[in-house]
C-alpha atoms as a PDB file:
ATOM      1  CA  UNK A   1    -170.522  29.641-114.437  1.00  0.00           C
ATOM      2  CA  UNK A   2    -171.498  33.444-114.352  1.00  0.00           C
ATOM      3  CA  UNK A   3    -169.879  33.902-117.787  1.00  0.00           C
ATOM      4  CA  UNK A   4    -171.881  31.264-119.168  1.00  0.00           C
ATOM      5  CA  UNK A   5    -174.870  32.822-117.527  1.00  0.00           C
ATOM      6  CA  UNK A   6    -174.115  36.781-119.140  1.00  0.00           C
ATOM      7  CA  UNK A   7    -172.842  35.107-122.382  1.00  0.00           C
ATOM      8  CA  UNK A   8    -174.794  31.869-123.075  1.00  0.00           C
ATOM      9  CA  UNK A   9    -173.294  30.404-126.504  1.00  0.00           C
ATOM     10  CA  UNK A  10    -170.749  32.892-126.631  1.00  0.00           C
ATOM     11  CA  UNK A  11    -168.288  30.915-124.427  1.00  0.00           C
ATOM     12  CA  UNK A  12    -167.794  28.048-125.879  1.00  0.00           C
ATOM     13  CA  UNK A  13    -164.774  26.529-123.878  1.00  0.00           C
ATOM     14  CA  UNK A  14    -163.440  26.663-120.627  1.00  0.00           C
ATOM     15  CA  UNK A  15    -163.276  30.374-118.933  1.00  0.00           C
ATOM     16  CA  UNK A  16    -159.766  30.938-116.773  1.00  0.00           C
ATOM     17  CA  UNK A  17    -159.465  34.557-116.015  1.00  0.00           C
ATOM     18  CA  UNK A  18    -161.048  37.948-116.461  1.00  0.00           C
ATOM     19  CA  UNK A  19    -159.276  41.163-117.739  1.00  0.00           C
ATOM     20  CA  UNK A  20    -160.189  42.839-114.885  1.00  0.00           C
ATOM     21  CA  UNK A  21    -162.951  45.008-116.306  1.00  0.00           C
ATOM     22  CA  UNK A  22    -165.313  41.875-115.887  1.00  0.00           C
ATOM     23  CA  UNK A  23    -164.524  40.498-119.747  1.00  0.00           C
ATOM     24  CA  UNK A  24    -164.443  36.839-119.593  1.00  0.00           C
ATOM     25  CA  UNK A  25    -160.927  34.845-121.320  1.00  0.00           C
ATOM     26  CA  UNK A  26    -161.564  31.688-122.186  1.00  0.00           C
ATOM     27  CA  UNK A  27    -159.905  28.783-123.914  1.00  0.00           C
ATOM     28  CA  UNK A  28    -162.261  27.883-126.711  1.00  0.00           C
ATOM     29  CA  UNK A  29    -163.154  24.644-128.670  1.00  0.00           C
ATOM     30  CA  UNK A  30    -160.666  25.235-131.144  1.00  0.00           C
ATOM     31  CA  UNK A  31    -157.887  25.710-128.839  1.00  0.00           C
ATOM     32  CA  UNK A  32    -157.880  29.686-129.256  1.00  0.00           C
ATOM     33  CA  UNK A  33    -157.730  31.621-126.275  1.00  0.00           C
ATOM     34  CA  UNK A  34    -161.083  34.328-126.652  1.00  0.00           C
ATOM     35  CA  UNK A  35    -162.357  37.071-124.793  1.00  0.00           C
ATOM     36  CA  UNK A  36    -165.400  38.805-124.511  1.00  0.00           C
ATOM     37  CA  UNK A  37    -165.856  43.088-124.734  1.00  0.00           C
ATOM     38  CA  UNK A  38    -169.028  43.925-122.565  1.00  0.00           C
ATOM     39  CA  UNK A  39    -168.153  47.303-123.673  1.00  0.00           C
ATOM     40  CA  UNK A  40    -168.120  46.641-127.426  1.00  0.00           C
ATOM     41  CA  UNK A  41    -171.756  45.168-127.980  1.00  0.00           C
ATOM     42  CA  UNK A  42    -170.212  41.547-126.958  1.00  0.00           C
ATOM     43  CA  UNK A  43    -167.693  41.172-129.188  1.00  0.00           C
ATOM     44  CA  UNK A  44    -165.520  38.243-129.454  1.00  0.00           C
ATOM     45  CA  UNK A  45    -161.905  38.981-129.354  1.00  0.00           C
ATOM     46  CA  UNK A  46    -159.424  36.478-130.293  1.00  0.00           C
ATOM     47  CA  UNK A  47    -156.142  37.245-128.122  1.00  0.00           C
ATOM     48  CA  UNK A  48    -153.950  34.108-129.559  1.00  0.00           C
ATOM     49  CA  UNK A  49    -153.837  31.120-131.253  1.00  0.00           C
ATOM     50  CA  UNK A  50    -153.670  29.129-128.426  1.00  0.00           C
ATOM     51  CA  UNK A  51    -152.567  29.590-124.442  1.00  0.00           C
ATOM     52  CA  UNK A  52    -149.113  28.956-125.389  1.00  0.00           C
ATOM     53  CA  UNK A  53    -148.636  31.614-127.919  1.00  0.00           C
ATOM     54  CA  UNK A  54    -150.458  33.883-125.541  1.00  0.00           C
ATOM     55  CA  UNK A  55    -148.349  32.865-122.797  1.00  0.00           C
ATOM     56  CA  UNK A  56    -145.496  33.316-125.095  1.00  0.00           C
ATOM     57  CA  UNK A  57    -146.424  36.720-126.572  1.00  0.00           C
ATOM     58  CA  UNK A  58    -147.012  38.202-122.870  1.00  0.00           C
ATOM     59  CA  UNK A  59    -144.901  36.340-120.092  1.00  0.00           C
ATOM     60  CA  UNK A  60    -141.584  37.398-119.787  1.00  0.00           C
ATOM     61  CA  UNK A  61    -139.020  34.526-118.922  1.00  0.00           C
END
């Protein structure tokens, strides 16, 4: 809910983590996994197609 409050239409899915420097990620409408850069005028970064080629791009079996 506090993401939706600092970012409004920005998030436009379901938020599951942060980064850790307070940057929402977020599962969007399209299935793309998004995250926002407070510290790059708001930006929307897409991370991955989806959460299961981010999981498989960054978790080690």
């Amino acid at each position: 809910m506090r993401a939706r409050d600092a970012y409004g239409a920005l998030i436009d899915g379901v938020v599951f983590a942060d980064d850790g420097s307070g940057n929402p990620i977020w599962i969007a409408a399209d299935g793309s996994v998004r995250l926002v850069d407070h510290d790059n005028a708001n930006t929307v970064v897409r991370l991955a197609a989806s959460f299961r080629t981010l999981l498989e791009e960054n978790v080690d079996d």
